[in-house]
Protein backbone atom coordinates (compact mmCIF):
# COMPACT_ATOMS: atom_id res chain seq x y z
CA UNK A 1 23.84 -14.71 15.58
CA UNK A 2 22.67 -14.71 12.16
CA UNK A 3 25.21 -15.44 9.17
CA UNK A 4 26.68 -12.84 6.93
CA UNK A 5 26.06 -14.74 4.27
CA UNK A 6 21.89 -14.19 4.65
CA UNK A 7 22.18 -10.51 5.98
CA UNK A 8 24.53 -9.99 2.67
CA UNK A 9 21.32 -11.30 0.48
CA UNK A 10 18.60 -9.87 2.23
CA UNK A 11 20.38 -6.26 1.93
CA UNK A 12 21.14 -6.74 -1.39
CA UNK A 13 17.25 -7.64 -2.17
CA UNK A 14 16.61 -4.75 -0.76
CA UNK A 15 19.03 -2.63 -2.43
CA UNK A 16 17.53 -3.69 -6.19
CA UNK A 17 14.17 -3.02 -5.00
CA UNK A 18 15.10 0.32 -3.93
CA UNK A 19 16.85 0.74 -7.43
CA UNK A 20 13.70 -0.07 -9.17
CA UNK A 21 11.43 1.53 -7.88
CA UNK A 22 14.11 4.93 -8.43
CA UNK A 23 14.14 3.19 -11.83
CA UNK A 24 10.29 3.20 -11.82
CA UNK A 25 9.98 7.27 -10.73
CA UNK A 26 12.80 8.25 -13.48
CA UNK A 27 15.59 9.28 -10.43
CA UNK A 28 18.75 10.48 -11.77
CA UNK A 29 21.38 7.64 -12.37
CA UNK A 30 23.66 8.78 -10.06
CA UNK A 31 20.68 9.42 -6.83
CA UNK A 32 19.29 5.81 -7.80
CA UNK A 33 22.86 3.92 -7.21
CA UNK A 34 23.66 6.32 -4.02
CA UNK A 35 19.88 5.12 -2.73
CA UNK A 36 20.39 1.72 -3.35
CA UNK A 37 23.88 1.40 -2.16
CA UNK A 38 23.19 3.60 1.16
CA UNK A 39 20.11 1.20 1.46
CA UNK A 40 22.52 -2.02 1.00
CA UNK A 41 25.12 -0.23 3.77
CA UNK A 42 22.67 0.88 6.11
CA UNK A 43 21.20 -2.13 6.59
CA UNK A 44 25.00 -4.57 6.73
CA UNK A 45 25.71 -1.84 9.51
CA UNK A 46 22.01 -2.53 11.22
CA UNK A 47 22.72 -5.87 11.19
CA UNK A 48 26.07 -6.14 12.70
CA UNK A 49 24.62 -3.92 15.32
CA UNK A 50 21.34 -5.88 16.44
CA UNK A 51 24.00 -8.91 15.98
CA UNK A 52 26.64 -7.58 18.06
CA UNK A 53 23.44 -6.42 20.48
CA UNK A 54 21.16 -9.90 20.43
CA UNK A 55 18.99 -7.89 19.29
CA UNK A 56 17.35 -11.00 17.00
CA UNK A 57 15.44 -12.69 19.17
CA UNK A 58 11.63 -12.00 18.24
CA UNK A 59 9.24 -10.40 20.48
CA UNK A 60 6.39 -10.86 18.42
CA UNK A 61 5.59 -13.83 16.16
CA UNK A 62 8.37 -13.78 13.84
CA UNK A 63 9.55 -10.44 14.28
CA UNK A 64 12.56 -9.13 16.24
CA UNK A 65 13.72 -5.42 16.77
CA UNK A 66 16.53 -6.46 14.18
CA UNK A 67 13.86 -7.11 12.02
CA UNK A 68 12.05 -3.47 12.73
CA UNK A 69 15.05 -1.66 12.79
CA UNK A 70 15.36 -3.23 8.77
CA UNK A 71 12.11 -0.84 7.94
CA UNK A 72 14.30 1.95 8.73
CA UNK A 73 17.86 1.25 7.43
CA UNK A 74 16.15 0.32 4.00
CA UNK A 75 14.05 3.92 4.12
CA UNK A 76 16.75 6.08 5.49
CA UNK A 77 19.01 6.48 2.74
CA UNK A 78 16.06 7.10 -0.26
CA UNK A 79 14.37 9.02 2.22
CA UNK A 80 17.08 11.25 2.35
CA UNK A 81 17.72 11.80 -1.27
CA UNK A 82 13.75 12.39 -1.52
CA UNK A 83 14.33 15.25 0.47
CA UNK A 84 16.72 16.98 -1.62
CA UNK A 85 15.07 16.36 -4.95
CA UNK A 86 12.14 18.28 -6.44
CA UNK A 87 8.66 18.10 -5.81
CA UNK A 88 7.18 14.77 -7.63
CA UNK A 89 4.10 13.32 -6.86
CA UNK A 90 6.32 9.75 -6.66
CA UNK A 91 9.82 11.31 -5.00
CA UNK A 92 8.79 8.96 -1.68
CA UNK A 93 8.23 5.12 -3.84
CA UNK A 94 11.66 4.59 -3.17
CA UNK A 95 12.56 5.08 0.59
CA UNK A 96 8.79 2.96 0.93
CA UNK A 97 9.88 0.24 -1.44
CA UNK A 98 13.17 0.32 0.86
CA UNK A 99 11.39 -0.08 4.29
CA UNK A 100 8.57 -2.18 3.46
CA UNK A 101 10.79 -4.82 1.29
CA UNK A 102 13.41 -4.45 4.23
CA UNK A 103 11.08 -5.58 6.49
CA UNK A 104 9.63 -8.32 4.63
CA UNK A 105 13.04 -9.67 3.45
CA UNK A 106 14.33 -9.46 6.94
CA UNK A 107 11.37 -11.40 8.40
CA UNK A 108 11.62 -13.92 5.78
CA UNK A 109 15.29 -14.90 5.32
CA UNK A 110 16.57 -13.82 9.02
């Protein structure tokens, strides 16, 4: 079982990066705080799910299907609001900023 405390700062990271990099691509205020905060959500209720499943134990060096699972819940919610925006060249930085630095964080912390 991992600690609340750690999954609490590794969704968090993950929730700025996904800001900035909205920040980065000019998003709308209000789309960059609904990406970040479904980014920090989606990944609390991830991790109370691979917790509640044992779902940490790695299968690969250092990497556990809570970890992979991470990729998505930081992706979903910026992925999402990419859909639903115009056409920009950049509208997908944010749900890859939210996967990849879900991942990573996960992996590293957890």
């Amino acid at each position: 079982m991992i600690a609340w405390r750690v999954i609490v700062e590794a969704a968090a990271i993950t929730a700025v990066a996904v800001a900035l990099a909205a920040l980065l691509v000019r998003w709308e205020p209000r789309n960059l705080v609904i990406a970040g905060g479904g980014a920090f959500l989606l990944l609390l209720s991830w991790r109370a799910i691979a917790n509640g499943a044992h779902w940490n134990d790695d299968f690969v060096r250092l990497i556990s299907v809570g970890d992979v699972g991470c990729l998505l819940a930081g992706a979903a919610a910026p992925a999402l609001l990419a859909r639903t925006r115009r056409a920009t060249p950049h509208r997908l930085v944010p749900a890859l900023a939210g996967g990849l630095v879900g991942l990573v964080i996960n992996v590293i912390i957890l």
